[in-house]
N, C-alpha and C. Protein backbone atom coordinates (compact mmCIF):
# COMPACT_ATOMS: atom_id res chain seq x y z
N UNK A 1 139.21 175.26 95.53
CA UNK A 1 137.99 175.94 95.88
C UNK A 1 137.58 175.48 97.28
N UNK A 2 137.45 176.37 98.16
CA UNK A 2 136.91 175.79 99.55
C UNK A 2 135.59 175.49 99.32
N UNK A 3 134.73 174.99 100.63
CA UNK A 3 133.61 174.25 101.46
C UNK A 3 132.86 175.51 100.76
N UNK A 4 131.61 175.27 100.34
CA UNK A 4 130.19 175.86 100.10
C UNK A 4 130.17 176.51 101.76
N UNK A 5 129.75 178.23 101.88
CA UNK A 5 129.65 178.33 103.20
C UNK A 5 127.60 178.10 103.53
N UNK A 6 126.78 177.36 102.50
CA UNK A 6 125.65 176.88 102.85
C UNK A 6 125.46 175.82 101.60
N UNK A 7 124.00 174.92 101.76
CA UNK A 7 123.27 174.29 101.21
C UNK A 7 123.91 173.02 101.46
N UNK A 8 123.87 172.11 100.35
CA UNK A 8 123.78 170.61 100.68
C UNK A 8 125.76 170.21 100.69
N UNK A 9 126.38 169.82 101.61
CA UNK A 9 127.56 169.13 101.31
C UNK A 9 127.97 167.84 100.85
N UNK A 10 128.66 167.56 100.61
CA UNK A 10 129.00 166.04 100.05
C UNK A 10 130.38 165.61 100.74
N UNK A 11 130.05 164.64 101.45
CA UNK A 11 131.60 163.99 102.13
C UNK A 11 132.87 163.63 101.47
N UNK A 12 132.81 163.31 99.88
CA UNK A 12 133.28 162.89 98.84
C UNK A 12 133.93 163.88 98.60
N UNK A 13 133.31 165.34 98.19
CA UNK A 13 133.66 166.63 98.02
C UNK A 13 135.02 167.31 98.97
N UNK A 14 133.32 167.04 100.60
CA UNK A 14 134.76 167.26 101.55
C UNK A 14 136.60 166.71 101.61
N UNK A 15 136.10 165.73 101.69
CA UNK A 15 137.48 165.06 101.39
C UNK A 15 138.57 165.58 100.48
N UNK A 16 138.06 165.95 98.61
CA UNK A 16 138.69 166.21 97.94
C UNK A 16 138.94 167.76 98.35
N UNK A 17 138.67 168.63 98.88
CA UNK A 17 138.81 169.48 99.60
C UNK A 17 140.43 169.26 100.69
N UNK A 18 140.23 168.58 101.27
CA UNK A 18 141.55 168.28 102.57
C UNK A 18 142.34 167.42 101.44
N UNK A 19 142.26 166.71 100.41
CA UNK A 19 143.01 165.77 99.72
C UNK A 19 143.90 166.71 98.85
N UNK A 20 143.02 168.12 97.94
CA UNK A 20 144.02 168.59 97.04
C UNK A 20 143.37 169.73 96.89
N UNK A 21 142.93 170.42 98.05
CA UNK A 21 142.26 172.17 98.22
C UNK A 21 141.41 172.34 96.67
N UNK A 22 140.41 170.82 96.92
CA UNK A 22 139.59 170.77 95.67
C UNK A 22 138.50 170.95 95.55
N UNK A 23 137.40 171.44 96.36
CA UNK A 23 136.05 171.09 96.57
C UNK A 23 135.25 171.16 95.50
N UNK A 24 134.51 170.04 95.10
CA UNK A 24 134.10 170.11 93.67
C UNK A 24 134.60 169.16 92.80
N UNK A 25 135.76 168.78 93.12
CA UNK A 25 136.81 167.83 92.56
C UNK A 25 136.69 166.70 92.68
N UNK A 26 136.05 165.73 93.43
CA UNK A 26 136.12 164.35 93.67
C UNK A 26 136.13 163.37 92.56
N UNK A 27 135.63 163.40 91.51
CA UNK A 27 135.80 162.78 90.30
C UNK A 27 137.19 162.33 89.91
N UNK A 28 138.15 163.58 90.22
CA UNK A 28 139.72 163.57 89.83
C UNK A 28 140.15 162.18 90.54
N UNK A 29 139.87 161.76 92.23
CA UNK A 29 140.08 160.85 92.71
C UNK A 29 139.51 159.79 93.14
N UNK A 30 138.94 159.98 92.52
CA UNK A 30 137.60 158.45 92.41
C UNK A 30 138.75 157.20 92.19
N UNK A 31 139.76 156.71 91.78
CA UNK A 31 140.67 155.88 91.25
C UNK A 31 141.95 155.73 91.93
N UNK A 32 141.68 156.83 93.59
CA UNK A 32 142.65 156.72 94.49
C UNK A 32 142.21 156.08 95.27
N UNK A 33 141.30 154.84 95.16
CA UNK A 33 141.32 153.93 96.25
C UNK A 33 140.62 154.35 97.61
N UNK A 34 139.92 155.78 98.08
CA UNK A 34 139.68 156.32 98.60
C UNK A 34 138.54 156.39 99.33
N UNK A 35 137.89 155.88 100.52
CA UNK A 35 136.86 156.00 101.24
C UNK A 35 136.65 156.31 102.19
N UNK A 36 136.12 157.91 102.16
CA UNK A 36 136.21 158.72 103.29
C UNK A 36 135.25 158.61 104.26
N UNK A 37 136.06 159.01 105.65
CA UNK A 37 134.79 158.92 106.73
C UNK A 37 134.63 159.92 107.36
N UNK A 38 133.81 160.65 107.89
CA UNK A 38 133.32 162.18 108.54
C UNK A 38 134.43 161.89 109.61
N UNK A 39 134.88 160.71 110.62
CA UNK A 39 135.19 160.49 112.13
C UNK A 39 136.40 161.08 111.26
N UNK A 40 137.69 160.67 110.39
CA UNK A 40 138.63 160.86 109.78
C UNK A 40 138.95 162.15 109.52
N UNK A 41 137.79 162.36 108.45
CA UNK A 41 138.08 163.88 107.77
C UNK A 41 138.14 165.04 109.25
N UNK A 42 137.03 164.91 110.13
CA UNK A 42 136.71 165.77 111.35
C UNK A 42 137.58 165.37 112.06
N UNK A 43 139.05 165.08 112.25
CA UNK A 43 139.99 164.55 112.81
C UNK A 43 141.36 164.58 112.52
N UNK A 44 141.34 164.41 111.24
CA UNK A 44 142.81 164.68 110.67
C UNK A 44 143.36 163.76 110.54
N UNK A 45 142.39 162.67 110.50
CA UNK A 45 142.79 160.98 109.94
C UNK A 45 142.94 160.47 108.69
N UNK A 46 142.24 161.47 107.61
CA UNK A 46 141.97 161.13 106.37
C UNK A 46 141.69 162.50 105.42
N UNK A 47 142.53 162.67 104.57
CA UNK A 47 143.52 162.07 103.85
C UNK A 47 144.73 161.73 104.52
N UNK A 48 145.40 160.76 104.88
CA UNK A 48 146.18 160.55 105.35
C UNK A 48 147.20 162.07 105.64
N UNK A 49 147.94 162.26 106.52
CA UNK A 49 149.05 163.71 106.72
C UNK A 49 148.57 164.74 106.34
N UNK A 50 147.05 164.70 106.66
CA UNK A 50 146.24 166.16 106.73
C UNK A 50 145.31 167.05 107.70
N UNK A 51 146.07 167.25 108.09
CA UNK A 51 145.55 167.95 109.88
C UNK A 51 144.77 168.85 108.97
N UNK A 52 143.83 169.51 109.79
CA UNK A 52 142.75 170.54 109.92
C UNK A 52 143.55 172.01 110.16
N UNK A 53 143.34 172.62 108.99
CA UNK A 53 143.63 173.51 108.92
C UNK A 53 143.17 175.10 109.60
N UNK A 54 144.42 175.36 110.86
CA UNK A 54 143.38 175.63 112.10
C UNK A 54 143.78 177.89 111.46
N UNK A 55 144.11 177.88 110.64
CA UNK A 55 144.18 179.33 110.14
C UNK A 55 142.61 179.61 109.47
N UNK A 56 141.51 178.57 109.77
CA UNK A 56 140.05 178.89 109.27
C UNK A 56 139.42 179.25 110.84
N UNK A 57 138.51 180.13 110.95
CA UNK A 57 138.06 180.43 111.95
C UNK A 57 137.56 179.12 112.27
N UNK A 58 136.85 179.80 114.02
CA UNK A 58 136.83 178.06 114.63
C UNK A 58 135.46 177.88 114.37
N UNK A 59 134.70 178.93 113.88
CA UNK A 59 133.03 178.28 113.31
C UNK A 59 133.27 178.14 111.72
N UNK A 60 135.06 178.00 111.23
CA UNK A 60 134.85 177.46 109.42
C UNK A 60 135.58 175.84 109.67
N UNK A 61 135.40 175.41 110.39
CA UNK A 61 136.36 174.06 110.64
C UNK A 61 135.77 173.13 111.73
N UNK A 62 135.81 171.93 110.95
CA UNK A 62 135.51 171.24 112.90
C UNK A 62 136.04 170.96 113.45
N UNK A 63 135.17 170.58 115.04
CA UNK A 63 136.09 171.16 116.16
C UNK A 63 136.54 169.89 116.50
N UNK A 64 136.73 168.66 116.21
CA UNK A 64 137.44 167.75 116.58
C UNK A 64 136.47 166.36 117.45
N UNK A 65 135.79 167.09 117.48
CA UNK A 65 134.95 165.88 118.77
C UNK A 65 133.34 165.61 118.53
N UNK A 66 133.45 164.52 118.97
CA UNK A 66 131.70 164.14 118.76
C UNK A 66 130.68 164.57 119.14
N UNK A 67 129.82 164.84 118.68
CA UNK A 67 129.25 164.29 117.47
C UNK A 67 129.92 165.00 116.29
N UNK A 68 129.97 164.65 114.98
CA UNK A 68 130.55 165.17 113.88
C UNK A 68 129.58 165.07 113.03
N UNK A 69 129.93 166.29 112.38
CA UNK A 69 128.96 166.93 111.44
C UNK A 69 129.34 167.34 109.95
N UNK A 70 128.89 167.10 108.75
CA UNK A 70 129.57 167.92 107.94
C UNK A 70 128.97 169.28 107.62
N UNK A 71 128.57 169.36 108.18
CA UNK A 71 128.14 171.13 108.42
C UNK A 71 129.29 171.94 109.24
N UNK A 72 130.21 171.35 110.16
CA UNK A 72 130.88 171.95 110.71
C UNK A 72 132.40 172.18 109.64
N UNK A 73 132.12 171.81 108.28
CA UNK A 73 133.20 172.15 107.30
C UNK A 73 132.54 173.17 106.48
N UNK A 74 131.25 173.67 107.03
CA UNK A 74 130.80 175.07 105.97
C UNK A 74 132.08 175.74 106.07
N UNK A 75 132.52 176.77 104.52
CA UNK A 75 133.24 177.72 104.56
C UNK A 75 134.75 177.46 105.52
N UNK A 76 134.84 175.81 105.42
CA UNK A 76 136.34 175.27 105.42
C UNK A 76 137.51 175.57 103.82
N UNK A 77 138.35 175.94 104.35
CA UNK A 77 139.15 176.36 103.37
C UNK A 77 140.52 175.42 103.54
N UNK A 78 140.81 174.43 103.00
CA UNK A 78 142.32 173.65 103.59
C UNK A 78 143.39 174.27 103.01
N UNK A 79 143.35 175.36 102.31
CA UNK A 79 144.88 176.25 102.12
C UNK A 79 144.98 177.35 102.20
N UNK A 80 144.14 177.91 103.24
CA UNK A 80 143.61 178.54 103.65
C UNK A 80 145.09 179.72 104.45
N UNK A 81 145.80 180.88 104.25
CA UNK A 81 146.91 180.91 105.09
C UNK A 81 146.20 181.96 106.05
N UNK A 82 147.31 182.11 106.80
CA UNK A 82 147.29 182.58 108.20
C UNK A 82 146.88 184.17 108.30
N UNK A 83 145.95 184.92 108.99
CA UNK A 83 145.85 186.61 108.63
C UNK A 83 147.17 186.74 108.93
N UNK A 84 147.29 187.99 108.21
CA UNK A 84 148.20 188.73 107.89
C UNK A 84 149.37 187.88 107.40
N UNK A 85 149.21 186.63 106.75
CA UNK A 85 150.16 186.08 106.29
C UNK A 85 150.83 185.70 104.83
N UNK A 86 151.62 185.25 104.47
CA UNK A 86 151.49 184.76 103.43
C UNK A 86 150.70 183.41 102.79
């Protein structure tokens, strides 16, 4: 399930989102040792070998640089494929 495209986000959420295209999910990995940071997630530092998935428009994703926001993951989708793609 992708990013809520409004209201309140959760970094925890986000994460499980880029961790296993889970949003909503964080409970599942509560027991992976896991402590996410906005600088990471808005970067492609964390979950470890998970770049930002740039097939989301560039106002559904953030843009890489500071200041970081988790508002800039409204209506982030991490499996998100490519138009006209598979």
């Amino acid at each position: 399930m992708a990013v809520p495209s409004s209201g309140e986000l959760s970094l925890n959420e986000i994460f499980a989102e880029l961790y296993a295209n889970d949003y909503g999910g964080w409970s599942n990995y509560l027991d992976d040792g896991y402590s996410p940071s906005l600088l990471n997630l808005s970067t492609g530092g964390d979950p470890p070998n998970e770049a930002i998935n740039t097939n989301n428009d560039a106002d559904d994703r953030p843009d890489g640089s500071a200041p970081h926001y988790m508002s800039e993951f409204y209506s982030y989708d991490h499996d998100k494929a490519p138009k006209g793609g598979r």
